[in-house]
Protein backbone atom coordinates (compact mmCIF):
# COMPACT_ATOMS: atom_id res chain seq x y z
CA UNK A 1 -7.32 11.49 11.06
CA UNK A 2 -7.85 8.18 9.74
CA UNK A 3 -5.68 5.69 9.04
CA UNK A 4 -5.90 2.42 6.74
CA UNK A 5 -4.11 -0.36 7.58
CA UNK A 6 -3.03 -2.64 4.46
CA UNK A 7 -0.92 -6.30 4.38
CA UNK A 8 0.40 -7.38 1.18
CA UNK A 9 1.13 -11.40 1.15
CA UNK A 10 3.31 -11.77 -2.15
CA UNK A 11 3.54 -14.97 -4.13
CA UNK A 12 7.03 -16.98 -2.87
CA UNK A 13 9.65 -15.38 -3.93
CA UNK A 14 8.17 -12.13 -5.58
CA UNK A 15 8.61 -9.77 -2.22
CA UNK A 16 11.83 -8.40 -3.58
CA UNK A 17 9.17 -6.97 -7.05
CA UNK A 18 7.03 -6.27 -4.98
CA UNK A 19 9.04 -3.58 -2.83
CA UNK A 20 10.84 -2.72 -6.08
CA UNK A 21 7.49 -1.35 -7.60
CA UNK A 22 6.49 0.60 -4.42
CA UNK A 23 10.71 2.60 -4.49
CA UNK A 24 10.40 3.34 -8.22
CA UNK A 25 6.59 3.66 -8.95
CA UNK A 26 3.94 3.76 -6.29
CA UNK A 27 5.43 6.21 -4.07
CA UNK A 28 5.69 8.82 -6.81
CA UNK A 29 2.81 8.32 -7.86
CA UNK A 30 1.28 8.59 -4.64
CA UNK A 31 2.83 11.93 -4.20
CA UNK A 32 1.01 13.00 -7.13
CA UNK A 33 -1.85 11.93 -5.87
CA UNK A 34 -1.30 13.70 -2.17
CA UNK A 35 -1.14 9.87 -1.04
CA UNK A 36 0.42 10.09 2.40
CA UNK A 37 2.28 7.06 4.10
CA UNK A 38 2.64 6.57 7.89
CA UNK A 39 5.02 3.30 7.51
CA UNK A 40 6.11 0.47 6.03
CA UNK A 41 7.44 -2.87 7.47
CA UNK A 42 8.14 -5.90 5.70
CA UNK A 43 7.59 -9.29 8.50
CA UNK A 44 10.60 -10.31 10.17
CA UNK A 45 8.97 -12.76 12.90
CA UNK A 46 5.21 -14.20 11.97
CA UNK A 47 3.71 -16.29 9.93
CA UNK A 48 5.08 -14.93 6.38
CA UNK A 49 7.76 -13.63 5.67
CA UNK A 50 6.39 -12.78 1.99
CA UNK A 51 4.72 -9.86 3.38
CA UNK A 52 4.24 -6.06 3.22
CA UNK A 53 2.65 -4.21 5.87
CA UNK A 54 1.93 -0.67 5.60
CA UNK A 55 -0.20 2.32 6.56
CA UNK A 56 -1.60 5.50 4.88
CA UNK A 57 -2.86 8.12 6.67
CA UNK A 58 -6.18 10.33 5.71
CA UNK A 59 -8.23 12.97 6.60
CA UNK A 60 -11.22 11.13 5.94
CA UNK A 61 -13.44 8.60 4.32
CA UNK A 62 -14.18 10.98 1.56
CA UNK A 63 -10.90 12.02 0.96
CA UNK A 64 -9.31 8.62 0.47
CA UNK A 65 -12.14 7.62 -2.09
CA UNK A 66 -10.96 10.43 -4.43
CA UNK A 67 -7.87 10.04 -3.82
CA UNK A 68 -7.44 6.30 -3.61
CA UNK A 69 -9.94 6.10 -7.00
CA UNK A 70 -7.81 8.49 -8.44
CA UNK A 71 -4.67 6.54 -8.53
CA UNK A 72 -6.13 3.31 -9.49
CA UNK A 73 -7.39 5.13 -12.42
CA UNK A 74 -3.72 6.66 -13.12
CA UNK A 75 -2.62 5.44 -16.48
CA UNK A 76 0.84 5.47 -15.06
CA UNK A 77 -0.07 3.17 -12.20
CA UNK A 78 -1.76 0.52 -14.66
CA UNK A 79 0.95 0.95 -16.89
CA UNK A 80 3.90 -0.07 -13.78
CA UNK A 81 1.80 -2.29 -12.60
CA UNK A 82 0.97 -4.50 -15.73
CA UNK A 83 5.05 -4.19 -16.46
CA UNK A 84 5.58 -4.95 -12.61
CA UNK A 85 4.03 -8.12 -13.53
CA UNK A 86 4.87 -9.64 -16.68
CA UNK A 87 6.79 -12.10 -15.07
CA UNK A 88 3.57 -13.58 -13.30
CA UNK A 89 1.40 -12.27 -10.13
CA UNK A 90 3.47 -10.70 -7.23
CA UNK A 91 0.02 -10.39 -4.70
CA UNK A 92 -1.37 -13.66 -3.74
CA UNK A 93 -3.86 -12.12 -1.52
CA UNK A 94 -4.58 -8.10 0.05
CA UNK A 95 -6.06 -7.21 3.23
CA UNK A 96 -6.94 -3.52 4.37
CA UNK A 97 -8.54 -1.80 7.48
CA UNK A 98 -9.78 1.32 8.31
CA UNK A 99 -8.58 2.29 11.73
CA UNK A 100 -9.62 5.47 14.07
CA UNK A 101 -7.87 6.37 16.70
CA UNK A 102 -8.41 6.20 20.29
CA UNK A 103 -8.73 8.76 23.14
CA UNK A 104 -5.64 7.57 24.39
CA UNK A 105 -3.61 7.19 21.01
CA UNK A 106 -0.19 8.59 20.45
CA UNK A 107 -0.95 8.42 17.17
CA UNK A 108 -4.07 10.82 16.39
């Protein structure tokens, strides 16, 4: 198992859209897409609290190209997302890791 890492920082203010979009969209649509999440936390103590932490776990490089390409492809999911948005931007910036567990992990 593999599992990516991935911190949303939203534009001030647009946290509450951006949540909103992953309850009524995203998570269906990862379903569909056998998209499995491990967590989500939004920041309570740090240095924004405009953020959106989260994990997805995956059996392997391979299959979270297919099925990560897949969903960005999803009509559906550009579809949300564009209407997600007409208001203006909710991301102002993305960052994502790919993590491996240790020997000593509780999490494998």
């Amino acid at each position: 198992m593999i599992y990516e890492l991935r911190v949303y920082r939203t534009v001030p203010g647009r946290l509450p859209a951006l949540l909103q979009r992953f309850e009524r969209v995203t998570l269906k649509l990862w379903d569909k897409h056998g998209i499995r999440q491990a967590g989500f936390w939004t920041t309570l103590i740090g240095d924004s609290n405009q953020e959106l932490t989260y994990l997805l776990a995956w059996e392997s490089l391979a299959e979270r190209e297919k099925k990560w390409n897949a969903f960005m492809a999803d009509q559906a999911w550009i579809s949300a997302r564009a209407e997600s948005e007409k208001d203006g931007p909710i991301l102002q910036n993305a960052h994502n890791q790919i993590l491996q567990p240790t020997a000593f992990s509780a999490v494998k």
